[in-house]
Protein backbone atom coordinates (compact mmCIF):
# COMPACT_ATOMS: atom_id res chain seq x y z
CA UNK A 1 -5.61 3.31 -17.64
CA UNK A 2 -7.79 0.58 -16.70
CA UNK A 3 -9.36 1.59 -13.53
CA UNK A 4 -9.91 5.20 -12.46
CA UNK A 5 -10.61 7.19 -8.84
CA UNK A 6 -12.22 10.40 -8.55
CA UNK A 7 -11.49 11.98 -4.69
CA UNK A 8 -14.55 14.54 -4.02
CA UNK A 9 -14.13 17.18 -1.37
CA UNK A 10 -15.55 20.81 -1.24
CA UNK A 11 -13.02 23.35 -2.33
CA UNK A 12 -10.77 20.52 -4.28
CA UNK A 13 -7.80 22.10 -2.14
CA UNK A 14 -7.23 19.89 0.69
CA UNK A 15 -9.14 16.36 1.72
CA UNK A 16 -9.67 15.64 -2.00
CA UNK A 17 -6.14 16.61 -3.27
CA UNK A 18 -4.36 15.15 -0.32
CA UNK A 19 -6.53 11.83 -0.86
CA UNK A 20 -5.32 11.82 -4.64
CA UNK A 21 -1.98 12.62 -3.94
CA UNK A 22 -1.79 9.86 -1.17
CA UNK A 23 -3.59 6.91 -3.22
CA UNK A 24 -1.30 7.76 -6.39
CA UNK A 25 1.87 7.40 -3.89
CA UNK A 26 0.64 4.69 -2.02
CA UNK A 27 -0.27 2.51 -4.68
CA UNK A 28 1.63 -0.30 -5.32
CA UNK A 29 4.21 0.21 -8.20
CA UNK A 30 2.78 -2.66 -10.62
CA UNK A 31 -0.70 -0.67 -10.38
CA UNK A 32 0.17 2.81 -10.93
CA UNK A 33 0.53 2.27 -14.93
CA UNK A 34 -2.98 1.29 -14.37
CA UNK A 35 -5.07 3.09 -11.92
CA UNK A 36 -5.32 7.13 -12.64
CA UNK A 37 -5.98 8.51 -9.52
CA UNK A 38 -7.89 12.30 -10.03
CA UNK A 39 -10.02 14.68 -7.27
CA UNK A 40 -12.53 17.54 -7.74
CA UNK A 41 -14.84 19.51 -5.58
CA UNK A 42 -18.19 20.18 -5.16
CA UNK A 43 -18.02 23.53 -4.79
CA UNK A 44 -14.23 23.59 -6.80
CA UNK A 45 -12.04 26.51 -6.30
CA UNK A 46 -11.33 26.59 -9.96
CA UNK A 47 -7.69 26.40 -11.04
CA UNK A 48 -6.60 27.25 -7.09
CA UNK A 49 -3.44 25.45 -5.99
CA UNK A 50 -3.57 23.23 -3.36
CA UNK A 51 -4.18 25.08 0.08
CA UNK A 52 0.21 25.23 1.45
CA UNK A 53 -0.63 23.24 4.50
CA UNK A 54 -2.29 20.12 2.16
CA UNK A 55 1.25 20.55 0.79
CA UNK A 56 3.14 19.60 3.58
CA UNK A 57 0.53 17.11 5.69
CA UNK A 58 1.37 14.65 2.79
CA UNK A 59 4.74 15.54 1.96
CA UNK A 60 5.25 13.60 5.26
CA UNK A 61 4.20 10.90 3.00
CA UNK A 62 6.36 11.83 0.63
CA UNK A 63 3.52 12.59 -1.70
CA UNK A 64 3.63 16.19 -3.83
CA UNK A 65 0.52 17.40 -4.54
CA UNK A 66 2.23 21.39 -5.42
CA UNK A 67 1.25 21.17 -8.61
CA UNK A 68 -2.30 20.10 -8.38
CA UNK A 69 -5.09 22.55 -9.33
CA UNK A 70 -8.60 22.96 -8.18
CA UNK A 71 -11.00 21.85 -10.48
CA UNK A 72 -15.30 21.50 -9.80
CA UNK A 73 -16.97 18.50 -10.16
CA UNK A 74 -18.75 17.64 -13.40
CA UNK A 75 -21.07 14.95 -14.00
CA UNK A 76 -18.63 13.57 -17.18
CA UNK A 77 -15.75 13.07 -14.18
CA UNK A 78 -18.49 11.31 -12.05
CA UNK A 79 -19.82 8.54 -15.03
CA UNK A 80 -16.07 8.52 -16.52
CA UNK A 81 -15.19 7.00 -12.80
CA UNK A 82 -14.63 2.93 -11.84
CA UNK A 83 -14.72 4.44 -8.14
CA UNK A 84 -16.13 7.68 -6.75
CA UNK A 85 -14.84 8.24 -2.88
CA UNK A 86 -16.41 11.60 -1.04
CA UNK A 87 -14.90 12.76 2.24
CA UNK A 88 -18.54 13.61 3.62
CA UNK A 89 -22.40 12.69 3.13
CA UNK A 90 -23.08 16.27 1.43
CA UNK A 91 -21.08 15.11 -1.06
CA UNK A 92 -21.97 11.99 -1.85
CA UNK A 93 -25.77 13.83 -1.92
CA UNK A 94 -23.64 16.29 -4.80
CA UNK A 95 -22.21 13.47 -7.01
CA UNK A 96 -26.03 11.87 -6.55
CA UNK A 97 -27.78 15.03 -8.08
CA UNK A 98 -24.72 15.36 -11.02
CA UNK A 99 -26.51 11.39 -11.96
CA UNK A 100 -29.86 12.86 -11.97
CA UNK A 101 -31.58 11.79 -8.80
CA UNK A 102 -30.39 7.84 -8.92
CA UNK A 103 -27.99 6.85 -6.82
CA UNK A 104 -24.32 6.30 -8.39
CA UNK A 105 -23.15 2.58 -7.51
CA UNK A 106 -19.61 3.28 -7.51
CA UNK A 107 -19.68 6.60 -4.93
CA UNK A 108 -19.34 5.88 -1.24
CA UNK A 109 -17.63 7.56 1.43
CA UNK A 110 -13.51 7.26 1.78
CA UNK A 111 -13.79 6.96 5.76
CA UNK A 112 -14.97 3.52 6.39
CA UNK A 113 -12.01 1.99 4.09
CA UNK A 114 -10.29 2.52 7.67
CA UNK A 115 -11.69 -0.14 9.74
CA UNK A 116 -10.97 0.88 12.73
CA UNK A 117 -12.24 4.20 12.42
CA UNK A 118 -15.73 5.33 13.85
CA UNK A 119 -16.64 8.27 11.86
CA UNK A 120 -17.33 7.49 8.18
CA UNK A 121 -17.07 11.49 7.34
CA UNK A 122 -13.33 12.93 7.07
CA UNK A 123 -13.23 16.37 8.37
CA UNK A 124 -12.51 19.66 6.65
CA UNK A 125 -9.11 21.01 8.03
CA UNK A 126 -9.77 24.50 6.16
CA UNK A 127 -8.84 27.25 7.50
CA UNK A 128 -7.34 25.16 10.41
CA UNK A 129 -3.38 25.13 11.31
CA UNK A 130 -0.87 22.69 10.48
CA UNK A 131 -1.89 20.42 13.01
CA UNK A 132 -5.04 20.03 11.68
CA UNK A 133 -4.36 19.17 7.90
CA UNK A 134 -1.91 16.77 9.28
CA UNK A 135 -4.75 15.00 11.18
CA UNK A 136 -6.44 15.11 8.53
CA UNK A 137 -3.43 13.37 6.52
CA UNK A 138 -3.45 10.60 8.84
CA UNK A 139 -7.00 10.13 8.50
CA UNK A 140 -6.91 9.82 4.70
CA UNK A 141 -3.58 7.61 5.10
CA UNK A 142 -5.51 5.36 7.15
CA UNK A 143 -8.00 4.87 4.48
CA UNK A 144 -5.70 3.65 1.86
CA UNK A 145 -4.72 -0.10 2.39
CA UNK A 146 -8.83 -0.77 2.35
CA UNK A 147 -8.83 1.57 -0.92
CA UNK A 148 -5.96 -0.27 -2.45
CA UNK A 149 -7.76 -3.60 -1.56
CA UNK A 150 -10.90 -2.51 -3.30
CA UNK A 151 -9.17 -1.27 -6.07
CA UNK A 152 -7.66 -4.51 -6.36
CA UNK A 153 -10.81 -6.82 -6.19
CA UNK A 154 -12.32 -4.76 -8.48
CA UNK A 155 -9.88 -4.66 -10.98
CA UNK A 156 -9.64 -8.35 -10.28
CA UNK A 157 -13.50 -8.75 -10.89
CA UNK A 158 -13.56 -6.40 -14.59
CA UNK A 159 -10.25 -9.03 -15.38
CA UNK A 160 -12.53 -12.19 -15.01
């Protein structure tokens, strides 16, 4: 792989999965050979499956995400990243302390990708029905192209 995404999230079983999930789908076919596209959580329900309603908000997308599992955020996924993107500010303040109190220059926040949207944090659909985690799908669909772009330019950038 020559570039490499880590999604961050709380529980690690539904913003981050269903961000991971939708990047790996969404990426354009000549990239996917090169971009490995993983997720974690701050607080990671270890070895959990992704919560059922994650399941189907991107299967709209025709993304499957049933066979990810939960796993907690270490500091050797954080420095093994090109790009670090956290659904709220807690977490980027999580993946900050895992780099021992210095900022990490790849982590930012996976809502302003999405121009048009006004609240950089994506919301936590836990414990929420369907509607909610299918929201939140949108959200983190939204997000994407600007993600892909990035990815892109970056990879474009480590090239030259």
């Amino acid at each position: 792989m020559n570039y490499s995404v880590l999604m961050v999230c709380t529980g690690n079983i539904c913003r981050s999965p269903m961000a991971q999930g939708l990047l790996a789908h969404m990426l354009p076919e000549h990239l996917k050979p090169l971009v490995s596209v993983r997720s974690a959580g701050t607080q990671g329900l270890h070895g959990n499956m992704a919560a059922p309603h994650a399941i189907k908000a991107v299967s709209a997308y025709g993304a499957d995400i049933s066979a990810h599992r939960a796993r907690i955020l270490d500091t050797t996924m954080v420095k093994s990243a090109d790009l670090v993107l956290a659904m709220e500010r807690y977490h980027l303040d999580q993946i900050n302390r895992l780099r021992f109190f210095f900022r990490y220059r790849y982590a930012s926040l996976l809502g302003p990708f999405d121009p048009e949207r006004q609240n950089p944090e994506i919301e936590d659909p836990y414990g929420e029905p369907l509607r909610a985690y299918e929201a939140c799908a949108r959200e983190i669909a939204a997000c994407m192209p600007g993600v892909i772009a990035h990815i892109q330019n970056q990879m474009a950038s480590k090239a030259s």
